[in-house]
C-alpha atoms as a PDB file:
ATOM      1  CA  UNK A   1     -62.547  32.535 -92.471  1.00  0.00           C
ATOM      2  CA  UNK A   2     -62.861  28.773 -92.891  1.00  0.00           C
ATOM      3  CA  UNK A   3     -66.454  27.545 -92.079  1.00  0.00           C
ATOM      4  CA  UNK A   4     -66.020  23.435 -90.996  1.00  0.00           C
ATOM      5  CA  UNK A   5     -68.394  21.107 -92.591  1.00  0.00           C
ATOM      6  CA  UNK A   6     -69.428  20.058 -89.355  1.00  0.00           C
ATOM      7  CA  UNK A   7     -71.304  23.607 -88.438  1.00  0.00           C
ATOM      8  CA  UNK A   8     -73.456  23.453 -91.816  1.00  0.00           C
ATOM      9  CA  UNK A   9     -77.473  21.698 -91.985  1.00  0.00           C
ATOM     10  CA  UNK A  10     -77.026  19.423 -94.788  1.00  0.00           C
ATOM     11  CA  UNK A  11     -79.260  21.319 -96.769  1.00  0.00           C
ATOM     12  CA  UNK A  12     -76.858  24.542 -96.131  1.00  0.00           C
ATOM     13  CA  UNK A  13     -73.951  22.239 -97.117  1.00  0.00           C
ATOM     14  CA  UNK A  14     -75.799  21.461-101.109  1.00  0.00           C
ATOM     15  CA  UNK A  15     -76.517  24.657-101.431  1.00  0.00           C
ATOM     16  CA  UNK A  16     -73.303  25.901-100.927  1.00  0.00           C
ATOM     17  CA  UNK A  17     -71.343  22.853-103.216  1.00  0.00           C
ATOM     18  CA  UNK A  18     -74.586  23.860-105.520  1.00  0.00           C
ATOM     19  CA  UNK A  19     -74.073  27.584-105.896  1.00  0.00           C
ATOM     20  CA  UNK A  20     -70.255  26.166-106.229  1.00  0.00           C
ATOM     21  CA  UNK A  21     -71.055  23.743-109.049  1.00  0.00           C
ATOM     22  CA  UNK A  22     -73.609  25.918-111.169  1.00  0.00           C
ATOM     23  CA  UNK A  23     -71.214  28.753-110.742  1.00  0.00           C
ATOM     24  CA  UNK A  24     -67.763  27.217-112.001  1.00  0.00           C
ATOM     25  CA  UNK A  25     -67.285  26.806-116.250  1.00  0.00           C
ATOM     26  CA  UNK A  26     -65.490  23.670-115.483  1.00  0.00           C
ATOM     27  CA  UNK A  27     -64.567  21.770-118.734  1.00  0.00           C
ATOM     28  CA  UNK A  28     -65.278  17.766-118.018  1.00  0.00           C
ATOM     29  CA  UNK A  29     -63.838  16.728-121.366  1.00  0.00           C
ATOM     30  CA  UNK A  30     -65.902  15.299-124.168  1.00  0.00           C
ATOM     31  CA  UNK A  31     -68.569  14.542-121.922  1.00  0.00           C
ATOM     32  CA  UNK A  32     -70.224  17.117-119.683  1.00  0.00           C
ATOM     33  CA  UNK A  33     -70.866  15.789-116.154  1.00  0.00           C
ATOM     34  CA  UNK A  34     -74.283  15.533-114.673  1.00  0.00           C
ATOM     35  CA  UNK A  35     -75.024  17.592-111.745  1.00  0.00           C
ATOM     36  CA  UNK A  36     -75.018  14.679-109.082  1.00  0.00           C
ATOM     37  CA  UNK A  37     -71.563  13.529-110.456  1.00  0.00           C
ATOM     38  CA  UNK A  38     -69.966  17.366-110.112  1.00  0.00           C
ATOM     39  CA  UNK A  39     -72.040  17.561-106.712  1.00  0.00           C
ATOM     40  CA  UNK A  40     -70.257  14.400-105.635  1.00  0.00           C
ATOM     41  CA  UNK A  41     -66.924  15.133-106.459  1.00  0.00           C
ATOM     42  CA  UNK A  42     -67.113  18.441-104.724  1.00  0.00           C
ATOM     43  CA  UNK A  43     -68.641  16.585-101.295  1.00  0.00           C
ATOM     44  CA  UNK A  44     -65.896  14.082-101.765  1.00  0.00           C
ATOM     45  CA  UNK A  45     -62.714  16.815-101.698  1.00  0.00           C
ATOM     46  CA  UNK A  46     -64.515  18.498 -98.956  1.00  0.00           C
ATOM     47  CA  UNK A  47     -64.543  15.522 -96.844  1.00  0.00           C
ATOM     48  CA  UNK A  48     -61.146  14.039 -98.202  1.00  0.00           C
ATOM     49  CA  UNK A  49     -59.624  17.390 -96.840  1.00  0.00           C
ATOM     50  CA  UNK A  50     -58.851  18.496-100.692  1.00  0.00           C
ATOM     51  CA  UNK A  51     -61.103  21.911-100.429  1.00  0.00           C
ATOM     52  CA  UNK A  52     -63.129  23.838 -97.842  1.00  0.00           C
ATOM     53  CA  UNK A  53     -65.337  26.310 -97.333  1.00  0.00           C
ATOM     54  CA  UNK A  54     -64.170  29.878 -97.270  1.00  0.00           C
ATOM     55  CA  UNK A  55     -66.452  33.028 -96.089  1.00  0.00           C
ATOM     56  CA  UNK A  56     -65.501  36.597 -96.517  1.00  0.00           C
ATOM     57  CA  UNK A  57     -67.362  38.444 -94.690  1.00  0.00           C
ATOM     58  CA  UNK A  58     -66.484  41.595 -96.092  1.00  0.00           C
ATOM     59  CA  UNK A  59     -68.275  40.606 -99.322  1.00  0.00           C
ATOM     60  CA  UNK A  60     -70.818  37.801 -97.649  1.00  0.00           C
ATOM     61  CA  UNK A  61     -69.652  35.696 -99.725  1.00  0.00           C
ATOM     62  CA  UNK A  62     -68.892  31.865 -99.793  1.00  0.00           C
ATOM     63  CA  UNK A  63     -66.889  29.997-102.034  1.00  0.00           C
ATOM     64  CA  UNK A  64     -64.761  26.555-102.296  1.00  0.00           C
ATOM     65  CA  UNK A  65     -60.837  26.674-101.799  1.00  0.00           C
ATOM     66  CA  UNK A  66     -58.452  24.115-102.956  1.00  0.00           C
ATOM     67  CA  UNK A  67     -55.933  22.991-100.393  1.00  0.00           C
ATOM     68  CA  UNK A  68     -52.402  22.156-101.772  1.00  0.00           C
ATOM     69  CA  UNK A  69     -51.203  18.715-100.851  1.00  0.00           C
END
């Protein structure tokens, strides 16, 4: 079930990209991100359409899906 952005507290919304962020091994090249940069980029493809936010609720769980362009 897709949850919109729009029916998430801000504070619900960072700690969802947060869990998101802390949770992915995601290789940033030579140079390992900082947290505000990863936590930006995920903010910006939620709001640029490019992922959203997924429940299950037969696991609870919430997690970040890419949408194909």
């Amino acid at each position: 079930m897709e949850i919109p952005l729009s029916s998430l507290s801000p504070e619900a919304l960072l700690a969802v990209v947060d869990d998101f962020v802390l949770r992915e091994g995601t290789d940033y090249g030579r140079h390992e991100a900082s947290l505000e940069s990863k936590r930006a980029d995920v903010m910006n493809a939620l709001k640029s359409g490019r992922a959203r936010i997924h429940f299950d609720p037969e696991t609870e769980t919430v997690t970040l899906v890419p949408v194909a362009p």
